[in-house]
N, C-alpha and C. Protein backbone atom coordinates (compact mmCIF):
# COMPACT_ATOMS: atom_id res chain seq x y z
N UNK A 1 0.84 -1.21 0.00
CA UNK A 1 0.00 0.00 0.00
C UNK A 1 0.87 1.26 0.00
N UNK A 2 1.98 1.34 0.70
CA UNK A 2 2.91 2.50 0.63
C UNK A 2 3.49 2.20 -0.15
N UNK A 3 3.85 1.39 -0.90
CA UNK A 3 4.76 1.39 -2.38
C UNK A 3 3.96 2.08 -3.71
N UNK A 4 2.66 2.29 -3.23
CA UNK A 4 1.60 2.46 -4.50
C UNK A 4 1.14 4.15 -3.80
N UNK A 5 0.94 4.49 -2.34
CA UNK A 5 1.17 5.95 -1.99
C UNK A 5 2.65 6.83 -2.84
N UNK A 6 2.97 6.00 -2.63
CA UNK A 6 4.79 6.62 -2.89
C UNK A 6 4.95 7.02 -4.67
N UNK A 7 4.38 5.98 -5.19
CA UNK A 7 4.41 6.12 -6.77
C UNK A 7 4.09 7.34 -7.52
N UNK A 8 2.69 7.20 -6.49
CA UNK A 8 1.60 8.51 -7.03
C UNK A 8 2.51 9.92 -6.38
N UNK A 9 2.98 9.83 -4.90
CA UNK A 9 3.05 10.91 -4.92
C UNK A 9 4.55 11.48 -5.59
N UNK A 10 5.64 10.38 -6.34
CA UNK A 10 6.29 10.45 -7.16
C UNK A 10 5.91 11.21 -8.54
N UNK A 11 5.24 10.61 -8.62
CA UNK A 11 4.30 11.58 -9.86
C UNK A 11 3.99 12.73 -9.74
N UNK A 12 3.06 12.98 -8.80
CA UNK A 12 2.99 14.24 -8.86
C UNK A 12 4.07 15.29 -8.53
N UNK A 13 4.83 14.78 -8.15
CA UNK A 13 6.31 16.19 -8.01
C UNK A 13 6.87 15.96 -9.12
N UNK A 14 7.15 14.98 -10.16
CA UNK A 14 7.39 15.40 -11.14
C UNK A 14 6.94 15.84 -12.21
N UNK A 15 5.56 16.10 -11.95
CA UNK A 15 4.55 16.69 -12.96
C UNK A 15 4.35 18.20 -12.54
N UNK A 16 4.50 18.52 -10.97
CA UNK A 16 4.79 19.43 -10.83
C UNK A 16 6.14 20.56 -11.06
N UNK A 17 7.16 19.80 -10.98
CA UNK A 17 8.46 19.96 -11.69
C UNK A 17 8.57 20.15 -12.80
N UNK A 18 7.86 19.56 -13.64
CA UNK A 18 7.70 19.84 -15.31
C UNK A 18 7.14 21.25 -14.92
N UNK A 19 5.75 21.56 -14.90
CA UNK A 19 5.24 22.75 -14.95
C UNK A 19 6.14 23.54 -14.94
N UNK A 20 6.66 23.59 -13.30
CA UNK A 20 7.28 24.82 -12.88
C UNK A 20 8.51 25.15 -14.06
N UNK A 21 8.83 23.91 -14.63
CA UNK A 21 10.72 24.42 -15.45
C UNK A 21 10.00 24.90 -16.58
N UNK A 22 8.55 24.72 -16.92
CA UNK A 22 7.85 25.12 -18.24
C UNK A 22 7.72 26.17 -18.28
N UNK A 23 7.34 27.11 -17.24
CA UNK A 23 6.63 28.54 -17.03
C UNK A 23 7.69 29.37 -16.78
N UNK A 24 8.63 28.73 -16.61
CA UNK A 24 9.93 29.20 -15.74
C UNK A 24 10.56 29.72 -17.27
N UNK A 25 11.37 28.51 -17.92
CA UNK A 25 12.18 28.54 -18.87
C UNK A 25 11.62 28.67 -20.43
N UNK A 26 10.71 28.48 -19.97
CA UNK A 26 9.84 28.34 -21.50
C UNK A 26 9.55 29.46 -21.60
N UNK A 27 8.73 30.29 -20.80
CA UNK A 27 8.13 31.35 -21.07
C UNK A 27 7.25 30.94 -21.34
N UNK A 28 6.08 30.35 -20.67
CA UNK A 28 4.94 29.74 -20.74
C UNK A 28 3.95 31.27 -20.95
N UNK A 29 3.88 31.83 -19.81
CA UNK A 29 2.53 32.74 -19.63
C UNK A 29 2.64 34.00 -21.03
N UNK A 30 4.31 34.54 -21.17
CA UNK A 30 4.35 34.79 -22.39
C UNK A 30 3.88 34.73 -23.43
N UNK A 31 4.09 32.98 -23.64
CA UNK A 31 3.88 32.65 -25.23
C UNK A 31 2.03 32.61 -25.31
N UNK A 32 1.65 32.31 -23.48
CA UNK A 32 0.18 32.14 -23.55
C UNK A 32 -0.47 33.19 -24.18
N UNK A 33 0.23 34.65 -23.51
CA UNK A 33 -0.49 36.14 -24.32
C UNK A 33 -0.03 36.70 -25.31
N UNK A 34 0.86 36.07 -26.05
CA UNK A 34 0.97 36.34 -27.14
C UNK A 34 0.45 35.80 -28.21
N UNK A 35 -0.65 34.17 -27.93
CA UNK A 35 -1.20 33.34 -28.58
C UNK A 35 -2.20 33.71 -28.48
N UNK A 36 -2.84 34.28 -27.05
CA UNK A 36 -3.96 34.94 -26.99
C UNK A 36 -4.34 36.20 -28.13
N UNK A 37 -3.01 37.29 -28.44
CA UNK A 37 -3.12 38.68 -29.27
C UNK A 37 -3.31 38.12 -30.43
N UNK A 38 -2.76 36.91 -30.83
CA UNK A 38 -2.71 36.49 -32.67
C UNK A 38 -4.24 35.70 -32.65
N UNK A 39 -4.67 35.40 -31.53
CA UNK A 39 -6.03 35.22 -31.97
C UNK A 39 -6.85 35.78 -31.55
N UNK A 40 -6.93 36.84 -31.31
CA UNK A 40 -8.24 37.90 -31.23
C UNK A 40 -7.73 38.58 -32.36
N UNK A 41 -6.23 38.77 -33.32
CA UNK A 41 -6.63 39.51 -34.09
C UNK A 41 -6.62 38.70 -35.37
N UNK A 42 -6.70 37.19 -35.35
CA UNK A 42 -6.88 36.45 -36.39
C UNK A 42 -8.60 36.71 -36.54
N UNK A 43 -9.50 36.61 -34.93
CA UNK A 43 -10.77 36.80 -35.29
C UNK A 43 -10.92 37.96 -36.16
N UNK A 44 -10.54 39.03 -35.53
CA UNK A 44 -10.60 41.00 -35.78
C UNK A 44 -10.45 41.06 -37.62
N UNK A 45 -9.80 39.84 -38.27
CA UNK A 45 -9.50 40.00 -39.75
C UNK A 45 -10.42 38.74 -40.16
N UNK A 46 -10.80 37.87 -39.66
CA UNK A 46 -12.09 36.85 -40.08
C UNK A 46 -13.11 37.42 -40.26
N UNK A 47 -13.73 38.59 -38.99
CA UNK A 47 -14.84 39.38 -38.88
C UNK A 47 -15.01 40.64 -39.41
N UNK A 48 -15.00 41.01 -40.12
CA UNK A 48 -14.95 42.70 -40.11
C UNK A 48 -16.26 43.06 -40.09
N UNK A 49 -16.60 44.17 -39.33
CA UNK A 49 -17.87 44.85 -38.64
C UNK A 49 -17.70 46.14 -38.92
């Protein structure tokens, strides 16, 4: 039963570890609002009003 606690909570620190080196080194939240600007203005040229 603690060999199978231990696994999981193995997992999750390294899934948490991923994240963090993602947002960290990647420039996660960055690339997020800059994916966000190319698509509101991909809509802004789909739509014209």
């Amino acid at each position: 039963m603690f060999k199978f606690i231990g696994i999981i909570f193995l997992l999750f620190v390294v899934l948490f570890i991923a994240i963090i080196v993602e947002e960290s080194f990647m420039g996660g939240r960055r690339r997020r609002q800059l994916e966000k600007k190319a698509r509101e203005a991909a809509q802004k040229s789909d739509n014209p009003q």
